[in-house]
N, C-alpha and C. Protein backbone atom coordinates (compact mmCIF):
# COMPACT_ATOMS: atom_id res chain seq x y z
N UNK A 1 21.70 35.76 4.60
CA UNK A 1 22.86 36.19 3.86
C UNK A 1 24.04 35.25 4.09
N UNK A 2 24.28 35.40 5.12
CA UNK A 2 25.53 33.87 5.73
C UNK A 2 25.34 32.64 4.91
N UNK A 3 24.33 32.37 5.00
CA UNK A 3 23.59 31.01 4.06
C UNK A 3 23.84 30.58 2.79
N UNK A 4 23.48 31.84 1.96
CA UNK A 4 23.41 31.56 0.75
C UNK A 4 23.10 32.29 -0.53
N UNK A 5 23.40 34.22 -0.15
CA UNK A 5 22.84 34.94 -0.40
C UNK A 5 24.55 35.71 -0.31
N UNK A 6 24.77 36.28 -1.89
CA UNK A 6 25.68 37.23 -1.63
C UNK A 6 26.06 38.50 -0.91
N UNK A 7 27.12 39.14 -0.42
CA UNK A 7 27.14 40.31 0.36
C UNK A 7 27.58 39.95 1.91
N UNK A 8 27.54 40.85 2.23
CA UNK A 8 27.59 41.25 3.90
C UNK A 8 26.05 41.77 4.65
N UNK A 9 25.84 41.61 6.09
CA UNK A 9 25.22 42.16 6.83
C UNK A 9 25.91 42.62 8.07
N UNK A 10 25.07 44.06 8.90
CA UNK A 10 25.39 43.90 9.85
C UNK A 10 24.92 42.89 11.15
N UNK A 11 26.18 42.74 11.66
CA UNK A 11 25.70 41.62 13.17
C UNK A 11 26.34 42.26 14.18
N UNK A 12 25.10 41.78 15.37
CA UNK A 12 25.97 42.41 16.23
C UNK A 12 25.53 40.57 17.34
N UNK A 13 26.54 40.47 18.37
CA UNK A 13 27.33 39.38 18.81
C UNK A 13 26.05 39.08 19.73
N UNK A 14 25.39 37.79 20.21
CA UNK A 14 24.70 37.34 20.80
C UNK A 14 25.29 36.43 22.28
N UNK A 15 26.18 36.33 22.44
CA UNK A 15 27.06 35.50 22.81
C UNK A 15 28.45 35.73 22.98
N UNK A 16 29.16 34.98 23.50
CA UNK A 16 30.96 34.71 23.92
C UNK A 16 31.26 33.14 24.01
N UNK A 17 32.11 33.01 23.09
CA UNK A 17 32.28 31.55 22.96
C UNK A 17 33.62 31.57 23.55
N UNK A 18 33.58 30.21 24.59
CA UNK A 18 34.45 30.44 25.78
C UNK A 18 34.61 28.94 25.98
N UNK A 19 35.56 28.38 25.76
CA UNK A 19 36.34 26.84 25.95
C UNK A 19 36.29 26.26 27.45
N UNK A 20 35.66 24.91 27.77
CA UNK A 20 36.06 24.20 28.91
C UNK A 20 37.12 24.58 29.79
N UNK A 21 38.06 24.71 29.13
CA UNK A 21 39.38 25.69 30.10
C UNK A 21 38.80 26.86 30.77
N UNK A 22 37.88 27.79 30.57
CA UNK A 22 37.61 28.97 30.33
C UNK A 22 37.98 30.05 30.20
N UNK A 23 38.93 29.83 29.11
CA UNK A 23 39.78 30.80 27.93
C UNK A 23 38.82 30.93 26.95
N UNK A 24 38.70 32.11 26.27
CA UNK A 24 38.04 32.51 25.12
C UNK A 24 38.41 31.76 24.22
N UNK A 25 37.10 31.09 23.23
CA UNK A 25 37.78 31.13 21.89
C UNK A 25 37.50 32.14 20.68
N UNK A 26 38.50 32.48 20.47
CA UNK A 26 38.40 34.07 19.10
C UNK A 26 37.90 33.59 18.51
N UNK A 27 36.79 34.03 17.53
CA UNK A 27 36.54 34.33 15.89
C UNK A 27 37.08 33.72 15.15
N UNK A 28 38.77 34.32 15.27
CA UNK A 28 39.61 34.31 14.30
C UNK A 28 40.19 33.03 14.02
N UNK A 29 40.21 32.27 15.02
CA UNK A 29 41.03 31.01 15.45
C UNK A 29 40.37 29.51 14.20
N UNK A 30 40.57 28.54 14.63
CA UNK A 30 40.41 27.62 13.79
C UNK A 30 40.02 26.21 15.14
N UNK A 31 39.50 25.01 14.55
CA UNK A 31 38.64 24.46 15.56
C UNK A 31 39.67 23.97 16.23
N UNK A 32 41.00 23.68 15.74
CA UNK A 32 42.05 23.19 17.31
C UNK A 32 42.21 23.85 18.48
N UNK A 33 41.68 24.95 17.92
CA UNK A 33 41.89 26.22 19.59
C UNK A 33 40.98 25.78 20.64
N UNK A 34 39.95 24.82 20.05
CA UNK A 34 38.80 24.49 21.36
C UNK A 34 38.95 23.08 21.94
N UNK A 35 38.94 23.26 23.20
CA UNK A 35 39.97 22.61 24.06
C UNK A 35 38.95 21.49 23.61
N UNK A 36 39.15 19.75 23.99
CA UNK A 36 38.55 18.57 23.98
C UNK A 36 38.27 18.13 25.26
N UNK A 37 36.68 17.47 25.53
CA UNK A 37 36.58 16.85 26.63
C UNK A 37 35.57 16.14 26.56
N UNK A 38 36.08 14.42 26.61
CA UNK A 38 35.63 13.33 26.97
C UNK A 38 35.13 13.24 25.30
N UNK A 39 36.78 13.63 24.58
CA UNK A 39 36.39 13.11 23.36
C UNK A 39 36.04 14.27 22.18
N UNK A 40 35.36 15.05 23.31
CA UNK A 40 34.61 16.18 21.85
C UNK A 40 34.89 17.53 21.95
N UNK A 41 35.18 18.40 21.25
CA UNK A 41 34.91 19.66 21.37
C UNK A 41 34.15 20.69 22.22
N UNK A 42 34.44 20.97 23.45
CA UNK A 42 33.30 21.65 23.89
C UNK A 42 33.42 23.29 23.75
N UNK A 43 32.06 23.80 23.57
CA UNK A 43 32.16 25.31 23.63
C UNK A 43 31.35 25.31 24.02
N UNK A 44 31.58 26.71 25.38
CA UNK A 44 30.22 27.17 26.15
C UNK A 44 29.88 28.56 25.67
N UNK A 45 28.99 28.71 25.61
CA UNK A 45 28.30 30.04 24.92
C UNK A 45 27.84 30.73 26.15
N UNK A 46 29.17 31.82 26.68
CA UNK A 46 28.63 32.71 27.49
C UNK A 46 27.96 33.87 27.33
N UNK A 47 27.09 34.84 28.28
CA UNK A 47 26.65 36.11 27.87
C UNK A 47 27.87 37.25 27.66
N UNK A 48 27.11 37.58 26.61
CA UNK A 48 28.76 38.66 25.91
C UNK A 48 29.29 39.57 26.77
N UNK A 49 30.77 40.08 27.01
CA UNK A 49 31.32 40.95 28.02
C UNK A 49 30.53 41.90 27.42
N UNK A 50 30.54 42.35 26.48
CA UNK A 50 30.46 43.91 26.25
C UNK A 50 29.72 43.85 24.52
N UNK A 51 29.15 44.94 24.13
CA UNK A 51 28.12 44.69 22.69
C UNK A 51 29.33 45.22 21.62
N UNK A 52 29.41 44.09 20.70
CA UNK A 52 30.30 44.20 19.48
C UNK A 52 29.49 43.87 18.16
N UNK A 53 29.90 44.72 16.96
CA UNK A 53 29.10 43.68 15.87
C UNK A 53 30.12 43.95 14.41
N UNK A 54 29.88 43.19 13.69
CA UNK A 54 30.81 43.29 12.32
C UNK A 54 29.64 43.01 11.94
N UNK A 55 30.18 43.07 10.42
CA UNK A 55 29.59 43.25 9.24
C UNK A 55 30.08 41.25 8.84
N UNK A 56 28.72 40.86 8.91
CA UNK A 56 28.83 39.12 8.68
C UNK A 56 28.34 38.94 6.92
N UNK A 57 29.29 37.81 6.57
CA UNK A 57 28.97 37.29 5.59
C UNK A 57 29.76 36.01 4.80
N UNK A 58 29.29 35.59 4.06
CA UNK A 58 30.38 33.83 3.60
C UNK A 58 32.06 34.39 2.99
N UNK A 59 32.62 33.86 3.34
CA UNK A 59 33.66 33.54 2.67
C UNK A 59 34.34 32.97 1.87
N UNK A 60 33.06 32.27 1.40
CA UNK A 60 33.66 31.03 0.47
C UNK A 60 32.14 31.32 -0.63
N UNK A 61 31.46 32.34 -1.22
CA UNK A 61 30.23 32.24 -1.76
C UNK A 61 29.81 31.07 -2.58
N UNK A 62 30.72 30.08 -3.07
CA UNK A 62 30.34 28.68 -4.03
C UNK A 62 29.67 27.70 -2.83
N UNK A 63 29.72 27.99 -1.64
CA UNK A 63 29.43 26.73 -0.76
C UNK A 63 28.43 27.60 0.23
N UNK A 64 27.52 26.61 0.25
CA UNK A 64 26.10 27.27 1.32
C UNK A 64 26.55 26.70 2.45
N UNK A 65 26.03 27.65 3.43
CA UNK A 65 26.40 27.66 4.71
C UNK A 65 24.98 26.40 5.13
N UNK A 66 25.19 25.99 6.36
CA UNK A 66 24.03 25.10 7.27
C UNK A 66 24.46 24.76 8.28
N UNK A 67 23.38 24.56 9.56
CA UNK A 67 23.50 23.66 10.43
C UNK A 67 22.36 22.99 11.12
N UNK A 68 22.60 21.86 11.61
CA UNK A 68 21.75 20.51 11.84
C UNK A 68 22.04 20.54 13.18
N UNK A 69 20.76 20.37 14.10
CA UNK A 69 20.76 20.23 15.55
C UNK A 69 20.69 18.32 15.25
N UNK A 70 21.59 17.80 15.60
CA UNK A 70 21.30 16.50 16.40
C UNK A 70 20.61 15.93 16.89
N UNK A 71 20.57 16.65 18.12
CA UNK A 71 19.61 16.30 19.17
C UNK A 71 20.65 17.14 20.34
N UNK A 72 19.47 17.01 21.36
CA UNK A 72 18.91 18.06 22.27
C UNK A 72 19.84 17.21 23.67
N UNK A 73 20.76 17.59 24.34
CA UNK A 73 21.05 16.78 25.21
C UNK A 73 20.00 16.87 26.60
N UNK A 74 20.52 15.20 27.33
CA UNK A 74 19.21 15.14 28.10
C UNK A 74 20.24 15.93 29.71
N UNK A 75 19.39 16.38 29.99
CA UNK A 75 20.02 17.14 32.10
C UNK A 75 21.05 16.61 32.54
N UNK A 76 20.73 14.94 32.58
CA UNK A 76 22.19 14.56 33.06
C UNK A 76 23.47 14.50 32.39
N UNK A 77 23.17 14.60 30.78
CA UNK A 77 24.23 14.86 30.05
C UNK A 77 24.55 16.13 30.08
N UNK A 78 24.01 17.48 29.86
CA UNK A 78 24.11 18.45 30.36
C UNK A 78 24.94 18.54 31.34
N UNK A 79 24.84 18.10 32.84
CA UNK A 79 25.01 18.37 34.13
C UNK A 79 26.48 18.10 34.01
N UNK A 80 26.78 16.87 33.33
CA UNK A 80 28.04 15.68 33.26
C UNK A 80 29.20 16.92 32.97
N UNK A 81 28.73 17.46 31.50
CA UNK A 81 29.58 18.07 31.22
C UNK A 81 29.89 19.12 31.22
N UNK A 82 28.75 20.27 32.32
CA UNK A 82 29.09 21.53 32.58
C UNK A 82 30.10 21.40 33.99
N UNK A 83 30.01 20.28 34.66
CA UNK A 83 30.74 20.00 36.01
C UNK A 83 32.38 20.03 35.17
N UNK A 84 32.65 19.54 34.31
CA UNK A 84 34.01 19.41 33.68
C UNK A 84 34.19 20.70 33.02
N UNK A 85 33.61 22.03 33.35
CA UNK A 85 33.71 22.89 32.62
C UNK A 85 33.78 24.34 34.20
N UNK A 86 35.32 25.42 33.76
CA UNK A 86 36.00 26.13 34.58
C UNK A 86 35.07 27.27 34.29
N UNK A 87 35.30 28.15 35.50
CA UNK A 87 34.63 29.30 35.24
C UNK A 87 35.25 30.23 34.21
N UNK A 88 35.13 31.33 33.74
CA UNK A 88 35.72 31.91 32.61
C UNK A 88 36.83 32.94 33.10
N UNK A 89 37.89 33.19 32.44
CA UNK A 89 39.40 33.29 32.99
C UNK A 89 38.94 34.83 32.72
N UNK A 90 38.13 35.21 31.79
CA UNK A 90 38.52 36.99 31.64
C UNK A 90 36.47 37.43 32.37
């Protein structure tokens, strides 16, 4: 439905997306809210405080949603940049 398919579904939250700082980043916010490090955007995807869900769906229905894995980082890149990353403030 998110994709490419009119309407809403329900969702419920898999995750807590939580900034290098380890300040939350909201939903609501826009991509400057997520702090930069060593150049890029980082977000860590913590396990959720507590079970929430909305009702998900596009906002824009003329434009299909997607996303493309890159590639897979290797351990030591991993390692590099969870060391530059605070424990979570809430």
């Amino acid at each position: 439905m998110c994709r490419d398919l009119p309407g809403q579904t329900s969702t419920t939250g898999s995750f807590n997306l939580v900034g290098a700082d380890g300040e939350w980043i909201w939903n609501e916010g826009c991509p400057a809210d997520i702090p930069v490090v060593d150049g890029v955007r980082l977000v860590v995807l913590d396990p959720p405080p507590y079970e929430r869900s909305w009702p998900a769906g596009r906002f824009f229905p003329g434009m299909t949603g997607g996303l493309v894995l890159e590639r897979v980082l290797a351990a030591e890149e991993s390692s590099a940049l969870l060391a530059q990353v605070a424990q979570p403030v809430r």
